[in-house]
C-alpha atoms as a PDB file:
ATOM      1  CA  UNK A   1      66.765  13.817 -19.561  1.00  0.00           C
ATOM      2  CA  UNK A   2      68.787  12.766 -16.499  1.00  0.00           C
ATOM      3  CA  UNK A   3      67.016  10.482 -13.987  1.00  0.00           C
ATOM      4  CA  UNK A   4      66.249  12.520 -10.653  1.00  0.00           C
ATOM      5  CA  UNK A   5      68.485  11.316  -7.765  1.00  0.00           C
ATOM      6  CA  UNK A   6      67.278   8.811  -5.120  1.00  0.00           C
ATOM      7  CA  UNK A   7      66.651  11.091  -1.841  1.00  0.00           C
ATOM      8  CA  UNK A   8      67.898   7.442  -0.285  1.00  0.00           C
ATOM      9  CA  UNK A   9      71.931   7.095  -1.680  1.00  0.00           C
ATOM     10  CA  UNK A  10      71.973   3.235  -2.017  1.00  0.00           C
ATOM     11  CA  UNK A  11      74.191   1.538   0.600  1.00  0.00           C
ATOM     12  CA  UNK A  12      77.844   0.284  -0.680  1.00  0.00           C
ATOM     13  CA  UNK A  13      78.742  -3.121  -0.616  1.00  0.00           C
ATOM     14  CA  UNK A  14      80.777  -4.162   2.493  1.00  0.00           C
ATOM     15  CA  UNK A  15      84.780  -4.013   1.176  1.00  0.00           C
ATOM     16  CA  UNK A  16      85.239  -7.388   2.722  1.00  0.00           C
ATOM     17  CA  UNK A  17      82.308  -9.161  -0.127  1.00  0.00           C
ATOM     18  CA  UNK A  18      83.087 -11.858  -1.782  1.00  0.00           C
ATOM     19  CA  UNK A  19      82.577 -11.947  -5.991  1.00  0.00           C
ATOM     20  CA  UNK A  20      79.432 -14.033  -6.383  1.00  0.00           C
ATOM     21  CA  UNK A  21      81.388 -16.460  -8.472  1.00  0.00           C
ATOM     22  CA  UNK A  22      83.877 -17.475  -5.934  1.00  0.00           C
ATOM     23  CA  UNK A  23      81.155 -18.280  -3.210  1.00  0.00           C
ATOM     24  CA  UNK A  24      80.708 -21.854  -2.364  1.00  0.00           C
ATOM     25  CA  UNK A  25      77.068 -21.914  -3.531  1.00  0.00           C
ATOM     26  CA  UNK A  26      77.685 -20.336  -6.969  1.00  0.00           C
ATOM     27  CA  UNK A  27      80.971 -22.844  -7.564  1.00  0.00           C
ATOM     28  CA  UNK A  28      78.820 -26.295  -6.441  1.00  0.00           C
ATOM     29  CA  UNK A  29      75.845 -25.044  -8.552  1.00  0.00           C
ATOM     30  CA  UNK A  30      78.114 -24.940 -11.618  1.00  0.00           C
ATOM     31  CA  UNK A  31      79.915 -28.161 -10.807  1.00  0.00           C
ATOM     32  CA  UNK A  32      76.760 -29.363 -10.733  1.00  0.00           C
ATOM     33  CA  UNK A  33      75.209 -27.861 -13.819  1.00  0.00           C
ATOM     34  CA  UNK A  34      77.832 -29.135 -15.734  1.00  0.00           C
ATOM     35  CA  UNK A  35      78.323 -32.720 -14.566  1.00  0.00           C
ATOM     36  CA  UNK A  36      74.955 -32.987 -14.761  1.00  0.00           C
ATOM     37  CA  UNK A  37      74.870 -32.474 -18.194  1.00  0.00           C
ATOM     38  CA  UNK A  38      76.713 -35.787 -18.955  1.00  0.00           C
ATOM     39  CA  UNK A  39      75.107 -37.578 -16.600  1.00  0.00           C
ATOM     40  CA  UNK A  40      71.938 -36.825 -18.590  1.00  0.00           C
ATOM     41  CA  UNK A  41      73.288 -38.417 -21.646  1.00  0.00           C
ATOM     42  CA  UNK A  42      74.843 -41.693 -19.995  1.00  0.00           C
ATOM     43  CA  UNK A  43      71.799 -42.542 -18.044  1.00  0.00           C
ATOM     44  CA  UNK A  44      69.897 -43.675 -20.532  1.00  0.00           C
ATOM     45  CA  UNK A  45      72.487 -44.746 -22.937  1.00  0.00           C
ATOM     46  CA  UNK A  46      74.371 -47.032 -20.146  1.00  0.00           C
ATOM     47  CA  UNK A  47      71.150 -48.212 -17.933  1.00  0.00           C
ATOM     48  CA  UNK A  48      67.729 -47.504 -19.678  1.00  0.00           C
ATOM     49  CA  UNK A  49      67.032 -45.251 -17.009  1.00  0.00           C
ATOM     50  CA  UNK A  50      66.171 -41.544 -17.268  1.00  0.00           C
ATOM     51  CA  UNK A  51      68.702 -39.839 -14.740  1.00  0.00           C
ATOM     52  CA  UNK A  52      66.443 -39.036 -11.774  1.00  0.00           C
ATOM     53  CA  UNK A  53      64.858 -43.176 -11.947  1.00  0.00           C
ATOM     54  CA  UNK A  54      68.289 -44.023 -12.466  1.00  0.00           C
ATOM     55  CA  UNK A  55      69.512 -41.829  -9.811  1.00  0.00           C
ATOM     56  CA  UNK A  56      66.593 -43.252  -7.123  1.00  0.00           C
ATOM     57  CA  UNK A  57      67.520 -46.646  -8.132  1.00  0.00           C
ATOM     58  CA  UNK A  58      70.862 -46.672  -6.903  1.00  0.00           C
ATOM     59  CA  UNK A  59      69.650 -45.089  -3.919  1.00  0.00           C
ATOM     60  CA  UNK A  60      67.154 -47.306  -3.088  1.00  0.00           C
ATOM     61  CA  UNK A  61      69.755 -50.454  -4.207  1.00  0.00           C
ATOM     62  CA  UNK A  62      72.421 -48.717  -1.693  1.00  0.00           C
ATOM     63  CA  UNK A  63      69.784 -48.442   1.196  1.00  0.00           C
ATOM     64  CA  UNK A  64      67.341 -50.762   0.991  1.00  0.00           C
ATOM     65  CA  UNK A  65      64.757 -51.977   2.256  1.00  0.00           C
ATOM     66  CA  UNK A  66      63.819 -48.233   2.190  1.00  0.00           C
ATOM     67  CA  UNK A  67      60.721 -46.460   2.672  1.00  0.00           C
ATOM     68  CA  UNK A  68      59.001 -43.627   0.101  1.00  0.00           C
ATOM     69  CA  UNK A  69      59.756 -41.139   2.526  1.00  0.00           C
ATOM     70  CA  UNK A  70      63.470 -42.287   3.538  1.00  0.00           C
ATOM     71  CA  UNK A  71      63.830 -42.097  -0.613  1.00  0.00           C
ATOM     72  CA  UNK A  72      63.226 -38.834  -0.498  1.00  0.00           C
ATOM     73  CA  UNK A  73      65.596 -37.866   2.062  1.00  0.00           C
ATOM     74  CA  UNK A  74      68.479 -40.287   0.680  1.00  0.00           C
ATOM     75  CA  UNK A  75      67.813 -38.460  -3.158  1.00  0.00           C
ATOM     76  CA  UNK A  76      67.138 -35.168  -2.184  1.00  0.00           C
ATOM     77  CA  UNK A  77      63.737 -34.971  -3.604  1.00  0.00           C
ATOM     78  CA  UNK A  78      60.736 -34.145  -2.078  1.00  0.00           C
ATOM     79  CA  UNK A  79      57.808 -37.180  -1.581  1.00  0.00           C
ATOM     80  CA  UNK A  80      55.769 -36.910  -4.107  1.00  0.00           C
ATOM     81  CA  UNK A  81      59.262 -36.664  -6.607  1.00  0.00           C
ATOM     82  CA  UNK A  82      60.259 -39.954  -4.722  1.00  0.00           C
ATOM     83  CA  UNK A  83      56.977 -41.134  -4.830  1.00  0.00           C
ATOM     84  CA  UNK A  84      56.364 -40.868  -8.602  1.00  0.00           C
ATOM     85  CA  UNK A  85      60.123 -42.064  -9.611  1.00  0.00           C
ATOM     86  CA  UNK A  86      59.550 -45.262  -7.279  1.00  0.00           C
ATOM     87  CA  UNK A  87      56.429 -45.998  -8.854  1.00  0.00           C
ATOM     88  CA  UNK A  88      58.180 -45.705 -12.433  1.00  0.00           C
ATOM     89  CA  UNK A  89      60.717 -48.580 -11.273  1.00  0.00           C
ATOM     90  CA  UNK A  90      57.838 -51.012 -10.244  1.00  0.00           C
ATOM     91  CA  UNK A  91      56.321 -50.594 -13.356  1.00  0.00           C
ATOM     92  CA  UNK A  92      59.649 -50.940 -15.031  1.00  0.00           C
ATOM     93  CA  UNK A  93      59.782 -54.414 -13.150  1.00  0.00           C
ATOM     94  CA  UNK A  94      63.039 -52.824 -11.314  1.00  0.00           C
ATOM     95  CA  UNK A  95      61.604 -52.264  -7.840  1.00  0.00           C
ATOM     96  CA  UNK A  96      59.514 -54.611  -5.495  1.00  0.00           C
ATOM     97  CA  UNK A  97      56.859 -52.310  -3.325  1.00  0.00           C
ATOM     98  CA  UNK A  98      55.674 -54.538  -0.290  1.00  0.00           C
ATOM     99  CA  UNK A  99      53.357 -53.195   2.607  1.00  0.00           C
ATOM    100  CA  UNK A 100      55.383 -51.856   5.423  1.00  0.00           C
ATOM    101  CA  UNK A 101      55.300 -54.173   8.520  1.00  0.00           C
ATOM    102  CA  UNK A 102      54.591 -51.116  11.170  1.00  0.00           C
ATOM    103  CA  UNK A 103      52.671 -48.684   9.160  1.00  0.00           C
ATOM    104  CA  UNK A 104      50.001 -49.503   7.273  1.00  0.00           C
ATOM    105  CA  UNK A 105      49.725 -47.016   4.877  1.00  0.00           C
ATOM    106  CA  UNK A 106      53.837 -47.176   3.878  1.00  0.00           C
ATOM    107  CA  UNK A 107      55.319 -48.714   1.462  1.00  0.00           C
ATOM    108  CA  UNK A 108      58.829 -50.558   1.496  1.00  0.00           C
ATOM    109  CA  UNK A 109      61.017 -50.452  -1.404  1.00  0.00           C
ATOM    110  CA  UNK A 110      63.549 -53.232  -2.292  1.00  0.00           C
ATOM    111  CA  UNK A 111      65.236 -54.212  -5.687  1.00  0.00           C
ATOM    112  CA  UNK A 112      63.869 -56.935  -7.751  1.00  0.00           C
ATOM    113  CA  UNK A 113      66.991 -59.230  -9.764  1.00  0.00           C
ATOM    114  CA  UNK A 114      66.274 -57.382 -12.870  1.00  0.00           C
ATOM    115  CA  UNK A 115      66.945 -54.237 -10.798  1.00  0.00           C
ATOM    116  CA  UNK A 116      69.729 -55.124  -8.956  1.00  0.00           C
ATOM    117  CA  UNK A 117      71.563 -55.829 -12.400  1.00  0.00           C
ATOM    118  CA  UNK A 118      70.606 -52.300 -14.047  1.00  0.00           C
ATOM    119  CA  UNK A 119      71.637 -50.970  -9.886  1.00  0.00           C
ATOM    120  CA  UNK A 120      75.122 -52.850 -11.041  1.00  0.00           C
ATOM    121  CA  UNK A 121      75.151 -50.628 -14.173  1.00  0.00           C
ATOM    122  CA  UNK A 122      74.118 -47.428 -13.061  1.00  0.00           C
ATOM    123  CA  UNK A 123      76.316 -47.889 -10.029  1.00  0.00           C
ATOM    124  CA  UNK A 124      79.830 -48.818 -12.369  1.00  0.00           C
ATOM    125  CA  UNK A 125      78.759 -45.452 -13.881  1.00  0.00           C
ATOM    126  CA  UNK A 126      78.517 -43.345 -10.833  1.00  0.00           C
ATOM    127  CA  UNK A 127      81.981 -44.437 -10.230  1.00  0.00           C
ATOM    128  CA  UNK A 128      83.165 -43.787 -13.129  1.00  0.00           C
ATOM    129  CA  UNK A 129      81.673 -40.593 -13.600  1.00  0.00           C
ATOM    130  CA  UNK A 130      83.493 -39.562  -9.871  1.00  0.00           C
ATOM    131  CA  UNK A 131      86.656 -40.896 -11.538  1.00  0.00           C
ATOM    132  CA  UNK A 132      86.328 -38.399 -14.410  1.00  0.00           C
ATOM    133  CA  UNK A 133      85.185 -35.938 -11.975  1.00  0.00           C
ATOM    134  CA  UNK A 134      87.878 -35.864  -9.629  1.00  0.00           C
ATOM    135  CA  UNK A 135      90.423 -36.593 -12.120  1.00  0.00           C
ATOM    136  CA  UNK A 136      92.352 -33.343 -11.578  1.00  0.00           C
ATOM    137  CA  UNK A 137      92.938 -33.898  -7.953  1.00  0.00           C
ATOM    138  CA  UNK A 138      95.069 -36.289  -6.688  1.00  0.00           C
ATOM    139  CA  UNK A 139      94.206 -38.939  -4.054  1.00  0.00           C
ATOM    140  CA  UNK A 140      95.519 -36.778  -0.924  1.00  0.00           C
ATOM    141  CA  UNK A 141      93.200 -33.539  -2.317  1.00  0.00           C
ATOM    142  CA  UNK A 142      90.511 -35.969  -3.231  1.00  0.00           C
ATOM    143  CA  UNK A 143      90.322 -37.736   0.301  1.00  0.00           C
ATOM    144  CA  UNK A 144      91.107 -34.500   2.086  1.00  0.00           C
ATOM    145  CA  UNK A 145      87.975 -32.556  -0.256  1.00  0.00           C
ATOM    146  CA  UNK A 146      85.978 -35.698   0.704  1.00  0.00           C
ATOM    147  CA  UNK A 147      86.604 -34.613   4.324  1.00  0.00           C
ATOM    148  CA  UNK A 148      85.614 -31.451   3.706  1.00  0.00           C
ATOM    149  CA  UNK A 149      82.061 -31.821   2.279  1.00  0.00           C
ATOM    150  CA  UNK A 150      81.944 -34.016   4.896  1.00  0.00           C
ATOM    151  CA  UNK A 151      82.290 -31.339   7.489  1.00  0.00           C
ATOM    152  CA  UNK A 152      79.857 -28.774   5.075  1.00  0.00           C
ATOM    153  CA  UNK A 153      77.224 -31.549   5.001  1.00  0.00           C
ATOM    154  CA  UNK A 154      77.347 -32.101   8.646  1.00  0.00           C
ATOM    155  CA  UNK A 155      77.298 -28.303   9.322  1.00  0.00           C
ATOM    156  CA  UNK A 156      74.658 -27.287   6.789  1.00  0.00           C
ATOM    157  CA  UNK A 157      72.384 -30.491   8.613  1.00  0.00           C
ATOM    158  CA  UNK A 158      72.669 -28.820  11.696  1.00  0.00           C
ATOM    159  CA  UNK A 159      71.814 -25.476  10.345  1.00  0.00           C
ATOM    160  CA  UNK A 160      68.516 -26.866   8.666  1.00  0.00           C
ATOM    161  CA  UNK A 161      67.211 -28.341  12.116  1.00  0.00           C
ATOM    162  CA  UNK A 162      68.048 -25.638  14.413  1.00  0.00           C
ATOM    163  CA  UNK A 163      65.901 -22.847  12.571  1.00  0.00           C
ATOM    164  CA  UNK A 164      63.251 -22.871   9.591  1.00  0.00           C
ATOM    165  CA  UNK A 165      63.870 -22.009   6.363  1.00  0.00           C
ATOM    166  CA  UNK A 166      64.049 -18.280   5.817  1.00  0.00           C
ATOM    167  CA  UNK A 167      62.584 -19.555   1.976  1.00  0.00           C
ATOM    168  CA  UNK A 168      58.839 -18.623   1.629  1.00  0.00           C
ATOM    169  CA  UNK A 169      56.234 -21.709   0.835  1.00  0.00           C
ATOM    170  CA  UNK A 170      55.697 -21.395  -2.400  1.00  0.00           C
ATOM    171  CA  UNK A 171      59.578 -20.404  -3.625  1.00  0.00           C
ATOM    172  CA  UNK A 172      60.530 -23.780  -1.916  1.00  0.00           C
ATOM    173  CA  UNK A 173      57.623 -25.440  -4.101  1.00  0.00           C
ATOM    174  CA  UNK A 174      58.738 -23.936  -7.194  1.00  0.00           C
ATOM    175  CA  UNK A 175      62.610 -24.873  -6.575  1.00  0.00           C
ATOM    176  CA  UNK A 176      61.604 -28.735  -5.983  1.00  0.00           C
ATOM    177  CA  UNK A 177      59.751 -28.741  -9.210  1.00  0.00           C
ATOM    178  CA  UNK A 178      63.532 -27.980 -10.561  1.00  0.00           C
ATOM    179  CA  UNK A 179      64.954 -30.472  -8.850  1.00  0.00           C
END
């Protein structure tokens, strides 16, 4: 038996789309996906860190004194992530987590010497991670690509202030609990 045509013929594609695996979000997922997956493995093994501690302690080593919220922003988690992962690195003996001076109910994050040498660590492994990375290009593509996400960052920043979301509530809940 033959399925019973749509009284509604479903609308073509435009002839100008572009093959979901050559758009920019599909491509930087990937690149992500799959440097990711080292970086999972040489966390631990080169700084005793899980990757996301590991990856909040060099952020809060690069911008400190930093606050549980400016964490968050700097990392790309959301506050409770930030929250829970700063947490981890005081208990670790990594982090120091003083009152801050103007609000009384915020914390300031800053690295304690034990820290700052596993920061060293994690941080020669960023770079050399990058290097591995970026291997393919030389250092004209790589500075001019570095210009580029420059510009996308900058642009997509904008974007994100000047109108909401378009992402319901709970879809943006359930895509932090991924990050």
């Amino acid at each position: 038996m033959h399925p019973t045509p749509s009284p509604h013929p479903t609308a073509k594609a435009p002839a100008l789309q572009v093959a979901l695996d050559r758009t920019l979000t599909y491509r930087l997922h990937q690149l992500h996906k799959l440097t990711d997956a080292d970086s999972h493995a040489a966390y631990p093994e080169h700084t005793g860190l899980y990757m996301s501690d590991g990856r909040c302690l060099t952020t809060i080593g690069t911008f400190e004194p930093l606050s549980v919220k400016a964490l968050a922003e700097k990392a790309n988690l959301n506050k409770a992530q930030a929250s829970r992962a700063a947490q981890a690195l005081v208990d670790q003996g990594l982090v120091h987590k003083a009152d801050h001076p103007g609000d009384g109910r915020g914390v300031v994050l800053s690295l304690l010497p034990a820290g700052r040498l596993v920061f060293e660590r994690a941080m020669a492994l960023v770079s050399q991670r990058n290097a591995h990375i970026l291997a393919c290009l030389n250092g004209q593509e790589q500075a001019l690509l570095s210009d580029l996400l420059d510009r996308l960052i900058g642009h997509a920043k904008q974007g994100v202030t000047a109108k909401k979301s378009p992402i319901s509530p709970a879809a943006q809940a359930h895509e932090s609990q991924k990050a």
